[in-house]
Protein backbone atom coordinates (compact mmCIF):
# COMPACT_ATOMS: atom_id res chain seq x y z
CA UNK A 1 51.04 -10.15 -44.69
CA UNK A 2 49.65 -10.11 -47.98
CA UNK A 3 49.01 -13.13 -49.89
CA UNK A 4 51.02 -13.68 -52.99
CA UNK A 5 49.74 -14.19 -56.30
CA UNK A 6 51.33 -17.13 -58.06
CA UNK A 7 50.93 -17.68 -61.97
CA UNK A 8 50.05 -21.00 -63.92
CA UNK A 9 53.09 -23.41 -63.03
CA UNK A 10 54.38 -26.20 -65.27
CA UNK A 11 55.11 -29.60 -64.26
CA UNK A 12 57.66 -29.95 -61.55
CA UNK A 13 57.44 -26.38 -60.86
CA UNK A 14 54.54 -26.29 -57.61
CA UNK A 15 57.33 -28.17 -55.77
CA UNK A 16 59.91 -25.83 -56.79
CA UNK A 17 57.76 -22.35 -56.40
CA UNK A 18 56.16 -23.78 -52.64
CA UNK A 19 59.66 -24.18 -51.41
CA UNK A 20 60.48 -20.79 -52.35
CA UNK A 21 57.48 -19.34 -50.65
CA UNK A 22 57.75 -20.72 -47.30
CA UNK A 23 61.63 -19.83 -47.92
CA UNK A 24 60.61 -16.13 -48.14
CA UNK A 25 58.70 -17.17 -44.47
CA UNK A 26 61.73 -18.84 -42.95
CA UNK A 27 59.98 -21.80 -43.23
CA UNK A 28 60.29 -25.50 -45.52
CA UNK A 29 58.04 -28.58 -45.71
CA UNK A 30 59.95 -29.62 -42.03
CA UNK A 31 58.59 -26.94 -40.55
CA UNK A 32 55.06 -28.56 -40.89
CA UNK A 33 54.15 -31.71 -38.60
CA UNK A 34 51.38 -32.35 -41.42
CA UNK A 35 51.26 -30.76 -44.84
CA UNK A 36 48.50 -31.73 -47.74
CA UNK A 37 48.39 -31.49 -51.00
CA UNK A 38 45.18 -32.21 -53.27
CA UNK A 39 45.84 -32.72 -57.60
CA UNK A 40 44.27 -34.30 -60.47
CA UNK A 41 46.93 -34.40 -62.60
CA UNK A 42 50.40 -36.71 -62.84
CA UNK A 43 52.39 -33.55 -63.59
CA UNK A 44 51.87 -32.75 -59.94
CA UNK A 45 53.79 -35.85 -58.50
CA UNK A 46 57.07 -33.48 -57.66
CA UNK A 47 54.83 -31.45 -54.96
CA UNK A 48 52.40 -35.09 -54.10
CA UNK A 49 55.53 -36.40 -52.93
CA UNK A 50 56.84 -33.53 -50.48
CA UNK A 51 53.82 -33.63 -48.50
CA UNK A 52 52.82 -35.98 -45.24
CA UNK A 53 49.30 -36.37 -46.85
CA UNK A 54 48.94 -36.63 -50.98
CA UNK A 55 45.68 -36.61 -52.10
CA UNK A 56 44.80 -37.98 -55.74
CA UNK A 57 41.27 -36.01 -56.47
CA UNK A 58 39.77 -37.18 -59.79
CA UNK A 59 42.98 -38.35 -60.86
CA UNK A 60 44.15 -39.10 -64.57
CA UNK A 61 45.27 -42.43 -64.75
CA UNK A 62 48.79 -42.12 -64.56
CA UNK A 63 47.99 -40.20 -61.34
CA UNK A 64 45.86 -42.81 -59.93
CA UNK A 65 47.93 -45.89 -61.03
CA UNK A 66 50.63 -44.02 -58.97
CA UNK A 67 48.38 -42.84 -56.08
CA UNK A 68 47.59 -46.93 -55.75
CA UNK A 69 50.95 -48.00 -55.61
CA UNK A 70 51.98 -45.72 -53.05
CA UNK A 71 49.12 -46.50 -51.04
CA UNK A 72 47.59 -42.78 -51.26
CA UNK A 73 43.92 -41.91 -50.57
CA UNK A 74 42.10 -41.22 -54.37
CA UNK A 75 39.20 -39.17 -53.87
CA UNK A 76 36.41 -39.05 -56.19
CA UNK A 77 34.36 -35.92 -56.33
CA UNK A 78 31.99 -36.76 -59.54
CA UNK A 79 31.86 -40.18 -59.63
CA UNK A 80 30.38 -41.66 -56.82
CA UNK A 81 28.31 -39.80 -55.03
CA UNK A 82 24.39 -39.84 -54.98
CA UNK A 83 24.05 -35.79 -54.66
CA UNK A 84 26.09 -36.01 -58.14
CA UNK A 85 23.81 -38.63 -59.50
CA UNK A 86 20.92 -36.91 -58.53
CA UNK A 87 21.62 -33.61 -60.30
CA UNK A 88 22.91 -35.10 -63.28
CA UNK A 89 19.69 -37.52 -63.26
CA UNK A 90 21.75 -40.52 -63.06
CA UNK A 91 20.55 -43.74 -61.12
CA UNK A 92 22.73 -45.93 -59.19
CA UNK A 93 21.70 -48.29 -61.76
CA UNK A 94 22.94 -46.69 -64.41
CA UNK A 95 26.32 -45.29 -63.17
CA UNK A 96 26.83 -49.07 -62.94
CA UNK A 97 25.98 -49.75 -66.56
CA UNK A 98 28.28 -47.19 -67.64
CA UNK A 99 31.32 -48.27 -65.79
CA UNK A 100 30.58 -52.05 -66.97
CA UNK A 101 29.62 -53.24 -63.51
């Protein structure tokens, strides 16, 4: 089948437009034994929630304050790693000094 194309959502709407989708398959979130979803942003908590395995990926903090609380992995993509530091010129050192360490 052909992929389909789905435009910019708004908040709460992923959730909404995902169910419809696997609707149009005969399928829902049940159908799944394991179903993953990766966001930065709060506004995606709707669709976070539906799946076995949320992923909080360079949250904002309301994401990440959430993420902790229910116990979800946060994934940092720019922060901590030394491939990142390395092309931005930045020394473990330093990345320490700038988050106050």
């Amino acid at each position: 089948t052909k992929p389909k194309t789905v435009a910019h959502t708004s908040e709460g709407e992923k959730g909404a437009t995902t169910e419809a989708w696997l609707q149009e398959r005969g399928q829902d979130f049940a159908s799944f034994e394991r179903s993953y979803f990766y966001s930065d942003s709060a506004n995606d908590l709707p669709l976070l929630a539906r799946v076995t395995d949320p992923v909080a990926t360079n949250p904002d903090p309301r994401l990440e304050a959430h993420a902790r609380d229910a116990g979800w992995p946060v994934l940092r993509l720019f922060d901590d790693h030394p491939l990142i530091d390395k092309l931005l010129g930045r020394t473990r050192r330093a990345r320490k000094d700038a988050a106050g360490a």
